[in-house]
C-alpha atoms as a PDB file:
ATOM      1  CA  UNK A   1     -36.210 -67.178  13.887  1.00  0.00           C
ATOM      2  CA  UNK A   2     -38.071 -64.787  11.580  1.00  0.00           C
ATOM      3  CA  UNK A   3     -41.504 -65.039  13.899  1.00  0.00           C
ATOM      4  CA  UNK A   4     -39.409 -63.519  16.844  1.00  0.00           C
ATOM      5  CA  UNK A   5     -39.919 -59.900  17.703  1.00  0.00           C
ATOM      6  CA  UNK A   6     -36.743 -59.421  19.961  1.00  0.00           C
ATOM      7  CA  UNK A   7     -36.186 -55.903  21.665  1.00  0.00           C
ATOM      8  CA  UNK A   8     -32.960 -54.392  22.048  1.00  0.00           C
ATOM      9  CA  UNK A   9     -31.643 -53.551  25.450  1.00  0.00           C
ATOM     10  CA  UNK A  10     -31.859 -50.020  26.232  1.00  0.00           C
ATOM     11  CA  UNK A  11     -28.046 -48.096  25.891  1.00  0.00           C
ATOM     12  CA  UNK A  12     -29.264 -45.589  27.624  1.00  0.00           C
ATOM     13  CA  UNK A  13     -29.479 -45.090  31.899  1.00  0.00           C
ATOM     14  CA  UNK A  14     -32.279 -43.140  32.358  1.00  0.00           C
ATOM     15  CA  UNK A  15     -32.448 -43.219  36.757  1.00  0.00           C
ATOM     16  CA  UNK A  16     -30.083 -44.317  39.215  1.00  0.00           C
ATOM     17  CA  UNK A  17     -30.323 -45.346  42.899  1.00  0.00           C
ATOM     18  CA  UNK A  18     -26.471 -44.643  44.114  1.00  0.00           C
ATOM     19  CA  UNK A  19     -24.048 -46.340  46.212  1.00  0.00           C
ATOM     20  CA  UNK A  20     -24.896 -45.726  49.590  1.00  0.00           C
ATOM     21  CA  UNK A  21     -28.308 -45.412  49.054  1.00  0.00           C
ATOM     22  CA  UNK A  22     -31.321 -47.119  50.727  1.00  0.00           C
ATOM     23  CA  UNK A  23     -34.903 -47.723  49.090  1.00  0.00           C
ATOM     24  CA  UNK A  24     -37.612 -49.214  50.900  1.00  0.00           C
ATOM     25  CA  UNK A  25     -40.648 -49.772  48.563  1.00  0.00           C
ATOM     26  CA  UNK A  26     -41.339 -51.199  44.743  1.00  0.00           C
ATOM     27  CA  UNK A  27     -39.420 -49.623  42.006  1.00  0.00           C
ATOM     28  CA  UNK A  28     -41.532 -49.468  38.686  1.00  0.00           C
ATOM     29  CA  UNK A  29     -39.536 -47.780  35.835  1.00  0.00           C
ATOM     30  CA  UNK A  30     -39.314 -47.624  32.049  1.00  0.00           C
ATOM     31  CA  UNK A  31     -36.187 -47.632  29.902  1.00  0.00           C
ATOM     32  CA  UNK A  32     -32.964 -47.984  31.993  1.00  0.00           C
ATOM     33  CA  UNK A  33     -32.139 -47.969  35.769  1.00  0.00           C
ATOM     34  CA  UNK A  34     -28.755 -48.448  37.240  1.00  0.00           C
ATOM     35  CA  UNK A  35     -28.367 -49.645  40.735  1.00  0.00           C
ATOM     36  CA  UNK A  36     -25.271 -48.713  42.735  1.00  0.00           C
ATOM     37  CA  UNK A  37     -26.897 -48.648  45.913  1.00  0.00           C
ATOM     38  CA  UNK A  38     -29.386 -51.081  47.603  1.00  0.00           C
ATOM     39  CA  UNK A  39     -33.533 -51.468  47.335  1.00  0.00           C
ATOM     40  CA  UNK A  40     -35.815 -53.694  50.077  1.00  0.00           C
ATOM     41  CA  UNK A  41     -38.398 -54.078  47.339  1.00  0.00           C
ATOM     42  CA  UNK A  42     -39.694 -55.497  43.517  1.00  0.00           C
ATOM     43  CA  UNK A  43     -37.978 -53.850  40.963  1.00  0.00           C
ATOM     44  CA  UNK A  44     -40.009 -53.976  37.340  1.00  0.00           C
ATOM     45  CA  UNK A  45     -40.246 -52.647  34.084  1.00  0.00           C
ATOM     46  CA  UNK A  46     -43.791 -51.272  33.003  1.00  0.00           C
ATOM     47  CA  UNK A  47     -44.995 -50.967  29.419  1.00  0.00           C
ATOM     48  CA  UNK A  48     -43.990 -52.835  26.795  1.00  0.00           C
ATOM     49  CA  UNK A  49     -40.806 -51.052  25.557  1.00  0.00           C
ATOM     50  CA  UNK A  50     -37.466 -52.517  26.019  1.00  0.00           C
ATOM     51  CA  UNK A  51     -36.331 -52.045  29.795  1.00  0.00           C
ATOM     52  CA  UNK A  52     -32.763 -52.598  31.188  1.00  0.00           C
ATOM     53  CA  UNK A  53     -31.816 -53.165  34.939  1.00  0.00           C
ATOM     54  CA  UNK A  54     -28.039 -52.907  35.289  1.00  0.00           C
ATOM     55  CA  UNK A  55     -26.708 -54.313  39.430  1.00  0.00           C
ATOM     56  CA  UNK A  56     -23.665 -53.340  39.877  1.00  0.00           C
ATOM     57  CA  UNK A  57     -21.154 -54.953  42.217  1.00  0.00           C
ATOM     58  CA  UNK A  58     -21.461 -53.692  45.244  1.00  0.00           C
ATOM     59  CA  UNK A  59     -25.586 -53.140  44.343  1.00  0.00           C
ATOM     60  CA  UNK A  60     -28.250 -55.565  46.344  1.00  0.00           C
ATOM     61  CA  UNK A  61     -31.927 -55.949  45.800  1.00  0.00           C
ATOM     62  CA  UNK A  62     -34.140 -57.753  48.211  1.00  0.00           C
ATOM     63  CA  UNK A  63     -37.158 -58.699  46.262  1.00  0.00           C
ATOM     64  CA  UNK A  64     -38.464 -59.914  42.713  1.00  0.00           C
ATOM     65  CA  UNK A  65     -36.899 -58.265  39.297  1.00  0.00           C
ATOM     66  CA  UNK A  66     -39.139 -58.079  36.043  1.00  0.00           C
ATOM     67  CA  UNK A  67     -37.594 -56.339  33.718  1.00  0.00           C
ATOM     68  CA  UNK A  68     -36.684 -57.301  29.647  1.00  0.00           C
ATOM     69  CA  UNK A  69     -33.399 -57.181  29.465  1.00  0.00           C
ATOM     70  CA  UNK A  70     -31.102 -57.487  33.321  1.00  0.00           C
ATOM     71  CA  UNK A  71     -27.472 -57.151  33.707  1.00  0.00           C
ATOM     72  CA  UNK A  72     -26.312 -58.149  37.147  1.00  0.00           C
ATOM     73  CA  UNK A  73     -23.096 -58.388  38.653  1.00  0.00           C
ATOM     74  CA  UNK A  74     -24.420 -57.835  42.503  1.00  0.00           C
ATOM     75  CA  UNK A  75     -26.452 -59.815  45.018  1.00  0.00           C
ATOM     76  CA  UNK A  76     -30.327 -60.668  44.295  1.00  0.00           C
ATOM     77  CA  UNK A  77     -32.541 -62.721  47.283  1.00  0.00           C
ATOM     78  CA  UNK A  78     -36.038 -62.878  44.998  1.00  0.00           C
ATOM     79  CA  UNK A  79     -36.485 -64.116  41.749  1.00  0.00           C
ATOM     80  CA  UNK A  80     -34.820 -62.765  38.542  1.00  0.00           C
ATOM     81  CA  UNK A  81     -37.248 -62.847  35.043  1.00  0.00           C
ATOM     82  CA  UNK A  82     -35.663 -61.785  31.716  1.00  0.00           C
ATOM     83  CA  UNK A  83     -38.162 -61.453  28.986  1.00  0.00           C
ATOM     84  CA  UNK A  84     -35.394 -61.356  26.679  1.00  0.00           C
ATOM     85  CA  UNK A  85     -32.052 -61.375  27.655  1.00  0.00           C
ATOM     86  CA  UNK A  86     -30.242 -61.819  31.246  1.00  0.00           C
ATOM     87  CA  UNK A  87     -26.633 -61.667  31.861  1.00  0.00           C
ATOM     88  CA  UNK A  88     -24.724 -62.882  34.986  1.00  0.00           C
ATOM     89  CA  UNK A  89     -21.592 -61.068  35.453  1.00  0.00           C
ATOM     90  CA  UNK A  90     -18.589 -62.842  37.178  1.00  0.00           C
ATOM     91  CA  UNK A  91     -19.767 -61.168  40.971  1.00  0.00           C
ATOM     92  CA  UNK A  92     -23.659 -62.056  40.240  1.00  0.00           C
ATOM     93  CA  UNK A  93     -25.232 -64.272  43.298  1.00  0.00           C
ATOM     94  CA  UNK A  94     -28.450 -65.208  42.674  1.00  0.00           C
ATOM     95  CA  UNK A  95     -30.555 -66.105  45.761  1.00  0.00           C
ATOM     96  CA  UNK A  96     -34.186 -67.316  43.475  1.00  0.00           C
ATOM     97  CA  UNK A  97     -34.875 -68.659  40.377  1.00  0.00           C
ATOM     98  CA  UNK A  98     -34.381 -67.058  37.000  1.00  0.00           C
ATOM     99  CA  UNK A  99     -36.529 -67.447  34.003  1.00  0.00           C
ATOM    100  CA  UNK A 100     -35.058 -66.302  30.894  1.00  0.00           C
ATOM    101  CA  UNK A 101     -35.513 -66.509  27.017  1.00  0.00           C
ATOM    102  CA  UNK A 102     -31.335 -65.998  26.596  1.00  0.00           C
ATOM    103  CA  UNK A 103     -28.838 -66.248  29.515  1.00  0.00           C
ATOM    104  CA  UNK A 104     -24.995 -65.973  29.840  1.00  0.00           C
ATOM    105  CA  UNK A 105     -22.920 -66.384  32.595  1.00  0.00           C
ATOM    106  CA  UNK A 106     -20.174 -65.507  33.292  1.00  0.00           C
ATOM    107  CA  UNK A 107     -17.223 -67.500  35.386  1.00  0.00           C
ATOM    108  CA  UNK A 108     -17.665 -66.873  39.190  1.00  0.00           C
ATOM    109  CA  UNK A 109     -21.454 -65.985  39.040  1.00  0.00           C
ATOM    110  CA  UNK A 110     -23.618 -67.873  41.485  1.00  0.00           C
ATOM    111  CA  UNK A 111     -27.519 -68.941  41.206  1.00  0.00           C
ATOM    112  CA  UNK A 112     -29.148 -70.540  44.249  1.00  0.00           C
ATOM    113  CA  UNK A 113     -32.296 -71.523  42.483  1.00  0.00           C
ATOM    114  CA  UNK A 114     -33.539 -72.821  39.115  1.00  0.00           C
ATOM    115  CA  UNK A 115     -32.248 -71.981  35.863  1.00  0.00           C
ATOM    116  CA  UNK A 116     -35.709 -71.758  33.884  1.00  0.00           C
ATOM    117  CA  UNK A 117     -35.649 -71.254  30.155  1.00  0.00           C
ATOM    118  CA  UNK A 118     -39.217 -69.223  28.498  1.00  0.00           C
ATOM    119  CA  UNK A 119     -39.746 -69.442  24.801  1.00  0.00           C
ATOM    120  CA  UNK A 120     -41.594 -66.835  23.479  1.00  0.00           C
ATOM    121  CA  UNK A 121     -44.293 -64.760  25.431  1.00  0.00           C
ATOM    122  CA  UNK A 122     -44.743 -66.340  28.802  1.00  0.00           C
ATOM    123  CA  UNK A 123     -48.144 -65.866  28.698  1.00  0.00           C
ATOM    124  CA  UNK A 124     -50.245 -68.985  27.089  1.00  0.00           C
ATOM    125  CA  UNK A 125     -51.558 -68.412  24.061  1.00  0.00           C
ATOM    126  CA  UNK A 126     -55.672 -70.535  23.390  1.00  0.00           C
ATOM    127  CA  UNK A 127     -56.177 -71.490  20.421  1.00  0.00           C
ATOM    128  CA  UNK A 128     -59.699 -71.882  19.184  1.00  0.00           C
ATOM    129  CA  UNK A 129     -60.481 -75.082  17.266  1.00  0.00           C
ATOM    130  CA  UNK A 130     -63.647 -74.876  14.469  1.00  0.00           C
ATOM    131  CA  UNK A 131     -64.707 -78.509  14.083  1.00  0.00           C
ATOM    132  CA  UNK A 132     -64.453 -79.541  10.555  1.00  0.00           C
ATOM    133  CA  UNK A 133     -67.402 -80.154   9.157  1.00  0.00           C
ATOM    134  CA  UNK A 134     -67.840 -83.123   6.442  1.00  0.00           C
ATOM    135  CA  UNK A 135     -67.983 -82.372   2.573  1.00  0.00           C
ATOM    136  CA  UNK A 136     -70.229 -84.595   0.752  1.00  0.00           C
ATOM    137  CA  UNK A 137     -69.179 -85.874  -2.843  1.00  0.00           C
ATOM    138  CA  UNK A 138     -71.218 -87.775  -5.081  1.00  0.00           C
ATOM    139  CA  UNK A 139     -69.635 -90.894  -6.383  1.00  0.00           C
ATOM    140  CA  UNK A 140     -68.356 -91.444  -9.383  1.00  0.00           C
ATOM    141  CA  UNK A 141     -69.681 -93.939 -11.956  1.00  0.00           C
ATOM    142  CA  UNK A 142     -66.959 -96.295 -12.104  1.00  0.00           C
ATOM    143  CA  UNK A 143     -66.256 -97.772 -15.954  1.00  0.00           C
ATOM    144  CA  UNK A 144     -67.697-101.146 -16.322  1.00  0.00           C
ATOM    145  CA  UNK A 145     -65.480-103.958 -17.382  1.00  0.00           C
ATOM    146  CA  UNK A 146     -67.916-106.354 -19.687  1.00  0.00           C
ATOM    147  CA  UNK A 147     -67.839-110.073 -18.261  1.00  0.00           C
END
């Protein structure tokens, strides 16, 4: 609880691909991008600042979405990861898995694919282990008890 860095989700729409319109390639973006239209590609967040992806409705993306925080109310075919936060609006369908640290959905959304929950960084963290190494103590005299 007090470990946890959590972002907040951007407010803020910094690009937009509109309704009617076609992309055919990756999308890499920082801060917010709002999809109206439709993109054949991987949609993902770089850097390590907060990102949002808002799908609306009538939005579709064909391909794999990596972004921190994703809002989605239109159709995905590829898999969905939410470093922080991922919310499934009541016209959401889901065709791939989505990995998430906090998820709500909402009545009518649809996921064809596995619900998979991440707690903290999804990267593994090594630990390195220093072996212990043996103190030496010099016993005590214990008190003699005359027979």
């Amino acid at each position: 609880m007090f470990g946890n860095k959590v972002s907040k989700p951007q407010t803020r729409i910094d690009s937009l691909v509109g309704a009617g319109t076609v992309v055919e390639g990756n999308i890499t973006f920082s801060g917010g991008l709002r999809v109206d239209g439709r993109v054949r590609g991987n949609v993902i967040a770089t850097g390590d600042e907060s990102s949002t992806l808002v799908l609306s409705e009538q939005a579709q993306i064909d391909g794999e979405i990596r972004v921190s925080h994703a809002v989605i109310n239109g159709t995905v075919v590829g898999p969905v990861q939410g470093t922080e936060y991922v919310e499934l609006q009541s016209k959401a369908k889901v065709t791939g898995d989505v990995l998430y640290r906090t998820l709500e959905i909402q009545l009518g959304a649809v996921v064809q694919g596995r619900l998979v929950h991440q707690e903290g960084d999804t990267q593994p963290k090594v630990v390195s282990l220093k072996s212990a190494q043996p103190t030496l103590s010099t016993p005590t005299p214990s008190a003699s008890t005359g027979d």
